[in-house]
Protein backbone atom coordinates (compact mmCIF):
# COMPACT_ATOMS: atom_id res chain seq x y z
CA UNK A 1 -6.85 38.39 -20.29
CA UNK A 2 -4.76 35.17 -20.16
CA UNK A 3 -2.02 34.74 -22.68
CA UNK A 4 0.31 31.30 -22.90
CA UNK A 5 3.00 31.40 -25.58
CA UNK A 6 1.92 29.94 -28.55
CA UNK A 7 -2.03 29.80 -27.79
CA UNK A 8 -4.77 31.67 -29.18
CA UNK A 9 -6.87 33.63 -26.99
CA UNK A 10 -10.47 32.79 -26.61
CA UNK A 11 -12.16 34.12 -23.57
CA UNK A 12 -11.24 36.01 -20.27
CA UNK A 13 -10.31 33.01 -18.32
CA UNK A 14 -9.82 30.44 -21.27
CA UNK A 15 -7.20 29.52 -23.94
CA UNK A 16 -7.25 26.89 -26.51
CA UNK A 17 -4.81 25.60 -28.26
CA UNK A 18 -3.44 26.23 -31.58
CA UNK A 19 -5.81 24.29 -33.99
CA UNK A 20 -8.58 23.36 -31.52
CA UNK A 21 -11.62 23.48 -33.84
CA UNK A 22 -14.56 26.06 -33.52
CA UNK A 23 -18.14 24.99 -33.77
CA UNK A 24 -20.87 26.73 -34.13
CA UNK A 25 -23.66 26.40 -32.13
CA UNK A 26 -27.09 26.48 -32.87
CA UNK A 27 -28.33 28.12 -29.38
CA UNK A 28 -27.67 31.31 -30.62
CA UNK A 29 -24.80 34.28 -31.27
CA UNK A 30 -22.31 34.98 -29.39
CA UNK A 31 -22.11 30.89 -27.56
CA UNK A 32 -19.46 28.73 -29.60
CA UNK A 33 -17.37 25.84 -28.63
CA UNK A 34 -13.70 25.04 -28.83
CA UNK A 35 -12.67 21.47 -28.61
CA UNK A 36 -9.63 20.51 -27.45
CA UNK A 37 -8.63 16.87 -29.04
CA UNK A 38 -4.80 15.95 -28.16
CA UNK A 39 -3.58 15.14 -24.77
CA UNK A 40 -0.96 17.61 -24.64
CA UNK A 41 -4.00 20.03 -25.22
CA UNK A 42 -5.13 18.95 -22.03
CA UNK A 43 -1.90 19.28 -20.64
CA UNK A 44 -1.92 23.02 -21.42
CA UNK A 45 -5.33 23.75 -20.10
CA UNK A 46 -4.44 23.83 -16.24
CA UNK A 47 -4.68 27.29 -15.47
CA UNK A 48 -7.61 27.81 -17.55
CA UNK A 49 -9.62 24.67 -16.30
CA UNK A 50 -8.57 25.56 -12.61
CA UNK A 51 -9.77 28.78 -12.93
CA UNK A 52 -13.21 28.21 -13.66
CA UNK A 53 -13.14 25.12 -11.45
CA UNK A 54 -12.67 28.33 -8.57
CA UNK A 55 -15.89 29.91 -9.90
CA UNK A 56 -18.08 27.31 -9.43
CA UNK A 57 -20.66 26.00 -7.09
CA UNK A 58 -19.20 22.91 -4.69
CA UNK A 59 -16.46 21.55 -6.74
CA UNK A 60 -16.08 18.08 -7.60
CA UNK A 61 -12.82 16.88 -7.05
CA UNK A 62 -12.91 14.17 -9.95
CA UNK A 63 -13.79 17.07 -12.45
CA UNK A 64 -10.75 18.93 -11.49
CA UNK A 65 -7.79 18.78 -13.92
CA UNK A 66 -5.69 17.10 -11.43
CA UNK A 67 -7.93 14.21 -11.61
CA UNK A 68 -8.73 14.10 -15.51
CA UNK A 69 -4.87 14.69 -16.57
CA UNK A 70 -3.69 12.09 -14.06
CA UNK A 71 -6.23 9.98 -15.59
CA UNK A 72 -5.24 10.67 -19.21
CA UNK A 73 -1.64 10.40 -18.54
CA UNK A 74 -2.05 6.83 -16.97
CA UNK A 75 -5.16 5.69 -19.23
CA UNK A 76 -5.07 8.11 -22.62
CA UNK A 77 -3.53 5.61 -24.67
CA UNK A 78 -7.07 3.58 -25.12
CA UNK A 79 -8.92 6.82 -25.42
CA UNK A 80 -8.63 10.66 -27.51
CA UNK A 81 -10.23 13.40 -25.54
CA UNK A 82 -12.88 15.95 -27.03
CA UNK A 83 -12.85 18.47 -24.26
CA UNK A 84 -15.36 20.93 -25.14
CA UNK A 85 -15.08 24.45 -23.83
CA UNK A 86 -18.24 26.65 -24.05
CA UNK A 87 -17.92 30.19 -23.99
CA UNK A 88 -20.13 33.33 -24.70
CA UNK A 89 -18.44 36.07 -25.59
CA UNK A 90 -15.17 36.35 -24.29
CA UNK A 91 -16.84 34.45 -21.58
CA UNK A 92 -15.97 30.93 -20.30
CA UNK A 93 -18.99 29.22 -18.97
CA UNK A 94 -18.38 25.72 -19.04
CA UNK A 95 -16.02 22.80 -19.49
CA UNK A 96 -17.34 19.29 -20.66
CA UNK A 97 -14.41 16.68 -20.52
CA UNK A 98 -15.29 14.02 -22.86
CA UNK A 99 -13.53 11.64 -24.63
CA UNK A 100 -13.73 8.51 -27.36
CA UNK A 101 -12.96 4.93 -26.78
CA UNK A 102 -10.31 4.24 -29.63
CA UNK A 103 -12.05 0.88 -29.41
CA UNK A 104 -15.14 2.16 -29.84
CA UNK A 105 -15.37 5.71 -31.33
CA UNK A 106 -18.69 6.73 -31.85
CA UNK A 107 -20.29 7.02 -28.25
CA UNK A 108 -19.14 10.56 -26.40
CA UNK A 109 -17.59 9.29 -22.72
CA UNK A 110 -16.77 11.27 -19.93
CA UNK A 111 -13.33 11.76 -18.91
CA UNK A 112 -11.59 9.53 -15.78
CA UNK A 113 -12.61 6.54 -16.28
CA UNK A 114 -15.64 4.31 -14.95
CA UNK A 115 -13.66 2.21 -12.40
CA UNK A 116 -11.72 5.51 -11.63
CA UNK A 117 -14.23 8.16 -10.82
CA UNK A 118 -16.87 8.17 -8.73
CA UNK A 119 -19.35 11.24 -9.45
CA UNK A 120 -19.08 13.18 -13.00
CA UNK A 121 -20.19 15.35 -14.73
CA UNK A 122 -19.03 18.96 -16.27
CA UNK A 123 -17.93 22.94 -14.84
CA UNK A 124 -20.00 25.45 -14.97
CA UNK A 125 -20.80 28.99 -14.06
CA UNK A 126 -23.74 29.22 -12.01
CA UNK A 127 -26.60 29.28 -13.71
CA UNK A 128 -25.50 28.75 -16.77
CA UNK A 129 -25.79 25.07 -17.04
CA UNK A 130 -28.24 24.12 -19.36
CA UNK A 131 -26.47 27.09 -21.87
CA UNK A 132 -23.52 24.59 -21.28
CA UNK A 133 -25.58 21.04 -21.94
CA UNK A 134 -27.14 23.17 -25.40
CA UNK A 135 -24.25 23.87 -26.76
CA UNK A 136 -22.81 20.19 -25.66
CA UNK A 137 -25.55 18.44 -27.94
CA UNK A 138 -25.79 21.20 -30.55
CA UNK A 139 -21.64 20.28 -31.16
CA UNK A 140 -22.25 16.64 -30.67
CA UNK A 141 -24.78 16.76 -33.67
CA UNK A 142 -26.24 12.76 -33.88
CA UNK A 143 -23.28 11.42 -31.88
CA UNK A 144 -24.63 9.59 -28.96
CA UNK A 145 -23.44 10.59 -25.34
CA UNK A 146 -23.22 7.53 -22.79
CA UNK A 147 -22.63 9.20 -19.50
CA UNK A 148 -22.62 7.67 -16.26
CA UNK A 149 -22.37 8.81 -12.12
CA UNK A 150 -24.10 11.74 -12.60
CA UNK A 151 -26.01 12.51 -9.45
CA UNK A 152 -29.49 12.29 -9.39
CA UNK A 153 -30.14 15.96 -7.92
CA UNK A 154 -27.11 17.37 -10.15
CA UNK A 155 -27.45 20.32 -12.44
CA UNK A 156 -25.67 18.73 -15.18
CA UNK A 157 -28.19 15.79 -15.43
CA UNK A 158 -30.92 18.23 -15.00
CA UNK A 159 -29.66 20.48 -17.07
CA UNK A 160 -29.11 17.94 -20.40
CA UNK A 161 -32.37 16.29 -20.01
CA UNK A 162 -34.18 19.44 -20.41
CA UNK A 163 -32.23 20.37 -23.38
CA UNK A 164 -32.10 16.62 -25.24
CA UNK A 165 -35.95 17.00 -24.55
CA UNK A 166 -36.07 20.92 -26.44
CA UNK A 167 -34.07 19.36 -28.71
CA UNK A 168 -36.42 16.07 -29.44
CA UNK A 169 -33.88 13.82 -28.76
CA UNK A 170 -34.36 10.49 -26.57
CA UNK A 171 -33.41 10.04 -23.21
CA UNK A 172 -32.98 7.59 -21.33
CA UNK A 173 -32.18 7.34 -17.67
CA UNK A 174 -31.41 4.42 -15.70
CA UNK A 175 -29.98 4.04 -12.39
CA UNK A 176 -25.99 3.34 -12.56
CA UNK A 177 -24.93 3.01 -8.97
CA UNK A 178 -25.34 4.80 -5.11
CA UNK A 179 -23.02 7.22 -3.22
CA UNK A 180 -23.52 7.24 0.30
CA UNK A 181 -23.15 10.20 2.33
CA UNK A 182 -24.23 12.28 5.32
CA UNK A 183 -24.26 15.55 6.62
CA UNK A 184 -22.13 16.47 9.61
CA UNK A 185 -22.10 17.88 12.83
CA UNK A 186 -20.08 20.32 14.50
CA UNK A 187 -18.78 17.93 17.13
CA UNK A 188 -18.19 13.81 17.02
CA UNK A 189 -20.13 13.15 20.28
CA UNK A 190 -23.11 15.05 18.18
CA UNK A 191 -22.62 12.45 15.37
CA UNK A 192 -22.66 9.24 17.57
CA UNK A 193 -25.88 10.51 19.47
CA UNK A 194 -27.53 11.95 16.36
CA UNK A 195 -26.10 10.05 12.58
CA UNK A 196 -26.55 6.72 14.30
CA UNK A 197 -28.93 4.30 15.44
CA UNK A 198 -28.77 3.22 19.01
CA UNK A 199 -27.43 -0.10 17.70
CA UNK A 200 -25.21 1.20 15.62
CA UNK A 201 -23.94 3.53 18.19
CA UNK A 202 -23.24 0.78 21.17
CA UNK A 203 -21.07 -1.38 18.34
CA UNK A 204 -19.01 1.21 17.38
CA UNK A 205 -18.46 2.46 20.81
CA UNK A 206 -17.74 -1.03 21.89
CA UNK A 207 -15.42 -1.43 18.64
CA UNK A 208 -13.46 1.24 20.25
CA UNK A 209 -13.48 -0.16 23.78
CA UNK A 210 -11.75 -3.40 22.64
CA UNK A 211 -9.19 -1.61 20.31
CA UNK A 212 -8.03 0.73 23.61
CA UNK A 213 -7.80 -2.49 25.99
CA UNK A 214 -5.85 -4.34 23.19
CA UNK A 215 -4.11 -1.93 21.88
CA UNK A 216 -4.12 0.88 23.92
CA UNK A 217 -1.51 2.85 22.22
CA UNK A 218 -3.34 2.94 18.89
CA UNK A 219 -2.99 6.89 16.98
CA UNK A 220 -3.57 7.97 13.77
CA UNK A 221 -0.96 9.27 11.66
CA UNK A 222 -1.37 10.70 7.72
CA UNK A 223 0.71 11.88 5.40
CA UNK A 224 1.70 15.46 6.93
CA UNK A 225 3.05 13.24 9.56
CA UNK A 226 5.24 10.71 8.08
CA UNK A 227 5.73 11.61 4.54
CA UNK A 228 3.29 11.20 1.38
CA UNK A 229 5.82 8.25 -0.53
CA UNK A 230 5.77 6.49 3.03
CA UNK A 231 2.06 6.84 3.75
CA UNK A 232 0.77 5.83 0.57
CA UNK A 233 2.70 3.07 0.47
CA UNK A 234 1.52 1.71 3.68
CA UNK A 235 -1.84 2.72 2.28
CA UNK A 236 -1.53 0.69 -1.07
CA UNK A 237 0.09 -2.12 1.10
CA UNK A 238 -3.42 -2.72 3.43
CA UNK A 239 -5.24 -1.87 -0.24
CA UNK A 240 -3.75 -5.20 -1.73
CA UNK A 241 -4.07 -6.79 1.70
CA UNK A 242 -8.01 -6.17 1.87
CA UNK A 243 -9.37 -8.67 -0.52
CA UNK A 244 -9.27 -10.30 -4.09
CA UNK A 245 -11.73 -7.89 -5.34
CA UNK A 246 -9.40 -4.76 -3.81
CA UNK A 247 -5.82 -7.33 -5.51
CA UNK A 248 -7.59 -7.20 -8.66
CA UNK A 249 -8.18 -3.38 -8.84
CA UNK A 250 -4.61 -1.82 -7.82
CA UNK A 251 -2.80 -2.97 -11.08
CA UNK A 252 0.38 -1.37 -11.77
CA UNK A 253 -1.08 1.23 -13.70
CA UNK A 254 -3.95 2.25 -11.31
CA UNK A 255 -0.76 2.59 -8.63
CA UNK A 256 0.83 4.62 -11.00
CA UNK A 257 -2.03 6.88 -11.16
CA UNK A 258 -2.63 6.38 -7.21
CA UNK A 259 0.92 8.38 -7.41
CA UNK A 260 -0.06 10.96 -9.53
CA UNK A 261 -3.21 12.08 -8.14
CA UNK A 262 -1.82 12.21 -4.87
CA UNK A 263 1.02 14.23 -5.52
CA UNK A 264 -1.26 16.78 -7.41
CA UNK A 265 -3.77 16.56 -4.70
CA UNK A 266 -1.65 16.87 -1.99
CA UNK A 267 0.04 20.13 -3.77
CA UNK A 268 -3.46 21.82 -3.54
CA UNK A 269 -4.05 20.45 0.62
CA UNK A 270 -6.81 18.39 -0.68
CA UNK A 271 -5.59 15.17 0.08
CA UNK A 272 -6.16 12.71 3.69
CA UNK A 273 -4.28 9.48 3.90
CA UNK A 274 -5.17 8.69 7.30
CA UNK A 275 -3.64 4.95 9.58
CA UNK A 276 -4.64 3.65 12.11
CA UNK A 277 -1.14 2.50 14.00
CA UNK A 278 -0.60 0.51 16.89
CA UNK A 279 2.47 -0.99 18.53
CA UNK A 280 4.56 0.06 15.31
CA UNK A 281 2.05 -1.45 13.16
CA UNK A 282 -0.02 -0.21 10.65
CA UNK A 283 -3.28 -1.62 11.11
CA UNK A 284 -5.84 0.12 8.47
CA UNK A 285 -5.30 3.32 6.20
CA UNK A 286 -8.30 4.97 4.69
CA UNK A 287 -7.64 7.66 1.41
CA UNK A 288 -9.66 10.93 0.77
CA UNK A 289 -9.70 14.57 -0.25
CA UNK A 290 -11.32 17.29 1.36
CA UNK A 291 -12.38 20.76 -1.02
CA UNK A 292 -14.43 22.97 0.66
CA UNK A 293 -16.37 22.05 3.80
CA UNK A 294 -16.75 17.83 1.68
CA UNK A 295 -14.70 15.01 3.25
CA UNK A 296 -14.48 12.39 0.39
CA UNK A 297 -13.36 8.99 1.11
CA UNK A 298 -12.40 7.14 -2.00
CA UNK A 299 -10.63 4.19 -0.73
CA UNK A 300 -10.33 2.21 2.55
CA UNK A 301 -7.57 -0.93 3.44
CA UNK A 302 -6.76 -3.23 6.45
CA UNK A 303 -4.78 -6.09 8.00
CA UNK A 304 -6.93 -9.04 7.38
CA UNK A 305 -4.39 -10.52 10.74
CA UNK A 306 -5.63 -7.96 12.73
CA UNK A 307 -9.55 -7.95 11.56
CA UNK A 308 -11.07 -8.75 14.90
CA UNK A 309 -9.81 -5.18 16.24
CA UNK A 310 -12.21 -3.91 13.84
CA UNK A 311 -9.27 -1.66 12.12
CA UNK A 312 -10.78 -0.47 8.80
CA UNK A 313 -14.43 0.26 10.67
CA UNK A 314 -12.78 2.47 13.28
CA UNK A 315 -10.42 3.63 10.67
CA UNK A 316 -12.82 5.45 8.71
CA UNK A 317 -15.13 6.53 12.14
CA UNK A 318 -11.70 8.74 12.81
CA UNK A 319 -12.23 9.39 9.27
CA UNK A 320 -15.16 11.25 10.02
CA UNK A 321 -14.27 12.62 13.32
CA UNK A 322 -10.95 14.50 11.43
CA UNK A 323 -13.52 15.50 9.08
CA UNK A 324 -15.48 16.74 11.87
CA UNK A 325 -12.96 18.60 13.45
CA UNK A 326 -11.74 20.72 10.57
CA UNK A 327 -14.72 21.86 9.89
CA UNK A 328 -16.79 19.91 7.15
CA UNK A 329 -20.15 19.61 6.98
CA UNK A 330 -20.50 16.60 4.97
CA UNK A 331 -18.62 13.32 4.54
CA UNK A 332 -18.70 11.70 1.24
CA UNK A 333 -18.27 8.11 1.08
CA UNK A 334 -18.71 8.00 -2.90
CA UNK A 335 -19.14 4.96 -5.11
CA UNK A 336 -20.94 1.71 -3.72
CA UNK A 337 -23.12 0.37 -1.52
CA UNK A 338 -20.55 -1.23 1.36
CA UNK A 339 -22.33 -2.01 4.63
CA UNK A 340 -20.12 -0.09 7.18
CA UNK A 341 -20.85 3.46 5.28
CA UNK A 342 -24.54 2.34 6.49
CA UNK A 343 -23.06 1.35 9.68
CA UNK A 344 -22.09 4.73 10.02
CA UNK A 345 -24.44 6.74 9.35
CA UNK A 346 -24.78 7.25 5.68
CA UNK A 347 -28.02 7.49 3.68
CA UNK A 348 -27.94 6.43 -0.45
CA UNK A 349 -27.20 9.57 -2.80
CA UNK A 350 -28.01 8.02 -6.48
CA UNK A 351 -26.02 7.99 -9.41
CA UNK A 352 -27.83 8.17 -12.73
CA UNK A 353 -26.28 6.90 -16.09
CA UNK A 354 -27.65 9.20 -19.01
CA UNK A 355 -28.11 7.99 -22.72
CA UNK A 356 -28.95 10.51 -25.05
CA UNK A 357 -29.70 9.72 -28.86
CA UNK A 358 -30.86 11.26 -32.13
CA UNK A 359 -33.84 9.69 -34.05
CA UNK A 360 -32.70 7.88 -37.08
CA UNK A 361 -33.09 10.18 -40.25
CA UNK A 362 -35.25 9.33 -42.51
CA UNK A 363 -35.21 7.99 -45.98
């Protein structure tokens, strides 16, 4: 059983801290919730969110803690979290990391922020996910959830439909946005012949012809090579280079939580800052994670001077041959709908926003 100084034991694999509230839920005995409401709450919860974040199905990386207490330490101060932990027994089965806009308290939110994450959703044991989305609603009790990126196949979405609908409550679903992806290979020549189209195929290759007769000392380098501080700078550097749209997003605050997340990420071997370098230049970077046998790219950058090489395109092909070559089997391009993820290979995966409401009482 896990013991922190000063907590109170509540399950197996789960503390809370002192004060967290207990709710009863409705499901039945023996499932209760503790909610965790203060940041440094969250703070404390590492080993007992990362240890059911191990028992899962495929993780995803923007549920771990990392991700939502980088988030809350850059971000908090515009939200207050309601992390709800389920449990049965001594049991934790699942961990919903929701929050409240301070401006606007009375819609539930998921945790990491919508121009932050990409895919979200909540842990859970196997099979025990629509136990967890029960006891979510059953604690929520009339206030409305607006949830968003949940993927369309997801046991989470699945999983609180079918109990808002036990529960006569209304749904509604619309679609929020698309997350490209495809499945992998076991060798790069396999993907060119067999991910893309034929013309598809002959640009990239030629793409790669003109890069080795221009520069035909181009490499890749990432952070294991060079340094993390060095390589995400470069990264953040070809970020801010990339466009208005790309300027506009890396405020100082989202580069302060760039800097968190990859520290943490990079302490668990998660995270890929790959560049493209040429004739002591840095060219394009592309940033991901890998967990498991998923390459996730969550960010891509290049030299707008040195755009007719084609950088950032070939950048992220190398991308997927790395990806490739350790071993994935899929390559996650998350959030939108950019043209070269089509360009190379990747088919829509949908992201569903989910609205869930109780009927008005009567008089």
């Amino acid at each position: 059983m896990c013991q922190i100084p000063g907590w109170i034991t509540i399950g197996v694999s789960c503390t809370a801290p002192l004060g967290a509230q207990e709710h009863l839920n409705q499901a039945g005995a023996g499932l209760r919730c503790e909610v965790v409401e203060t940041a440094e709450g969250l703070r404390d919860l590492r080993d007992s969110w990362r240890e059911l974040e191990d028992l899962g199905d495929q993780l995803n990386p923007f549920l771990t803690w990392d991700w939502q207490w980088s988030w809350w330490e850059t971000f908090g101060s515009d939200y207050e979290p309601r992390c709800l932990l389920v449990l049965v027994g001594d049991t934790l089965i699942g961990l919903v990391p929701l929050c409240v806009a301070r401006a606007e308290p009375r819609r539930l939110l998921f945790g990491g922020g919508l121009n932050l994450s990409d895919q979200l959703g909540y842990l859970h044991l196997p099979g025990r996910e629509l136990e967890v989305a029960g006891a979510t609603l059953d604690w929520a009790d009339g206030t409305p959830l607006d949830l968003h990126f949940l993927p369309q196949d997801s046991a989470p979405l699945m999983a609180l439909k079918e109990a808002a609908v036990a529960r006569g409550l209304t749904v509604e679903e619309h679609p929020d946005e698309v997350s490209p992806g495809l499945s992998l290979p076991r060798e790069f020549e396999t993907y060119l012949t067999a991910c893309l189209g034929k013309k598809d195929r002959h640009e990239l290759r030629r793409k790669y012809r003109r890069l080795g007769d221009e520069r035909p000392d181009w490499h890749m380098i990432t952070q294991d090579d060079i340094g993390l501080e060095p390589a995400l700078t470069s990264f953040l550097g070809l970020l801010q280079a990339s466009g208005e749209h790309k300027r506009e997003f890396l405020t100082p605050a989202v580069r302060e939580f760039f800097t968190r997340i990859s520290r943490r990420f990079q302490e668990r071997g998660w995270l890929r800052i790959q560049l493209l370098e040429a004739q002591g230049e840095v060219l394009a970077g592309i940033y991901g994670f890998t967990e498991g046998a998923v390459w996730h790219l969550y960010n891509s950058g290049y030299d707008p001077n040195h755009g007719s090489l084609s950088p950032g395109l070939l950048c992220v092909a190398e991308g997927i041959r790395a990806a490739i070559e350790e071993g994935c089997t899929r390559a996650d391009m998350l959030r939108g709908n950019e043209p070269y993820k089509y360009r190379l290979g990747a088919a829509d995966w949908p992201l569903q926003r989910l609205l869930i409401t109780w009927p008005a009482a009567s008089s």
